[in-house]
C-alpha atoms as a PDB file:
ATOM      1  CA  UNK A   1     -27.344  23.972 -12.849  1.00  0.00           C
ATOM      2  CA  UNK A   2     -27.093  26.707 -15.328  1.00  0.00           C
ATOM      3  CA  UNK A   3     -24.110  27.957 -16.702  1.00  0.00           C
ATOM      4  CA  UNK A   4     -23.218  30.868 -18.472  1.00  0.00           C
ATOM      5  CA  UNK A   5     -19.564  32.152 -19.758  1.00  0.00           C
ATOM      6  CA  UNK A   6     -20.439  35.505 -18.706  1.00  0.00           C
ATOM      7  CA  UNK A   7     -21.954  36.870 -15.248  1.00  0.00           C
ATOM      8  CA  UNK A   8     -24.770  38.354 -17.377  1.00  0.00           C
ATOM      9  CA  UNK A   9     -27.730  37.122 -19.287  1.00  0.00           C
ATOM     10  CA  UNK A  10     -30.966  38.144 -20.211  1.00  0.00           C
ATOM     11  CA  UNK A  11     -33.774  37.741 -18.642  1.00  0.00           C
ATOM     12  CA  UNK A  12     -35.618  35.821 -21.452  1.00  0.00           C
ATOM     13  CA  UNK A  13     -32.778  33.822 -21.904  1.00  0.00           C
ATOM     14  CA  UNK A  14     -32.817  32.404 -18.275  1.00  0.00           C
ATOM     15  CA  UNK A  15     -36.656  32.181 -18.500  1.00  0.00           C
ATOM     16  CA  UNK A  16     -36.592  29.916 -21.623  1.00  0.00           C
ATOM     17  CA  UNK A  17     -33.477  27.730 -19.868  1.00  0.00           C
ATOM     18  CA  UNK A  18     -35.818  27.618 -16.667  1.00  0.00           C
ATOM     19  CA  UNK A  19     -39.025  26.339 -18.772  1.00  0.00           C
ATOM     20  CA  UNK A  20     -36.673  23.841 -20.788  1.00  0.00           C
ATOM     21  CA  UNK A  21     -35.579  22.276 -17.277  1.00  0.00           C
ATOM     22  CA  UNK A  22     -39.026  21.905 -16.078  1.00  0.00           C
ATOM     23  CA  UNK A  23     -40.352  20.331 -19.320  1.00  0.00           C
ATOM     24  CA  UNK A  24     -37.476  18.135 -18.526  1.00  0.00           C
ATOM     25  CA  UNK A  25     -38.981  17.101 -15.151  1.00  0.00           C
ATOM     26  CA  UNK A  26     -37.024  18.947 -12.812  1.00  0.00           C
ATOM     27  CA  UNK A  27     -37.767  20.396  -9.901  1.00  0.00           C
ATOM     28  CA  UNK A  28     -37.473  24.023  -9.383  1.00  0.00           C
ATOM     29  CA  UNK A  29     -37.998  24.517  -5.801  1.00  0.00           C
ATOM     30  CA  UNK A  30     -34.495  24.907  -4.658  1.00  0.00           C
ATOM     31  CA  UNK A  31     -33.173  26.642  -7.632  1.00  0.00           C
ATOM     32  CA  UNK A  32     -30.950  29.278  -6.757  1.00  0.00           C
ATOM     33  CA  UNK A  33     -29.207  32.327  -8.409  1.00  0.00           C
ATOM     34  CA  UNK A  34     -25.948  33.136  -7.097  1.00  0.00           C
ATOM     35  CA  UNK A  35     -24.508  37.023  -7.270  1.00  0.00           C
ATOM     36  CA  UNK A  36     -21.129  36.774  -9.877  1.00  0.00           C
ATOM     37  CA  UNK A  37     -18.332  39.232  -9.595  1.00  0.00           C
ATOM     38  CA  UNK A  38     -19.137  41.758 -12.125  1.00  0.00           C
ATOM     39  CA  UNK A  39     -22.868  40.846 -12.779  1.00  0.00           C
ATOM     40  CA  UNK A  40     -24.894  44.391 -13.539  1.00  0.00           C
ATOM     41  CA  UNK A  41     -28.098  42.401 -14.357  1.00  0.00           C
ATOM     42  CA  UNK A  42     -30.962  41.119 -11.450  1.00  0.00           C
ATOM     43  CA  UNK A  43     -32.630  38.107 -12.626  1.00  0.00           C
ATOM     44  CA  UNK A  44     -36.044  36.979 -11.137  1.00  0.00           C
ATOM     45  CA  UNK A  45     -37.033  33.370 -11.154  1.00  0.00           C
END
């Protein structure tokens, strides 16, 4: 799970979280985005 305080983040800075997770051995298969009230950015996994 990755939380942010705000319904936006960058791109690179949900790329870099991603890569940190799967360094870390997780799997991410079933790793979703959910759409957040106010959220003007579209991430891609």
């Amino acid at each position: 799970m990755l939380l942010a305080r705000s319904p936006n983040i960058s791109q690179e800075t949900y790329t870099k979280y991603r890569q940190i997770a799967q360094q870390q051995g997780y799997d991410l298969k079933e790793f979703t985005l959910t759409s957040q009230s106010n959220q003007t950015v579209s991430l891609a996994p």
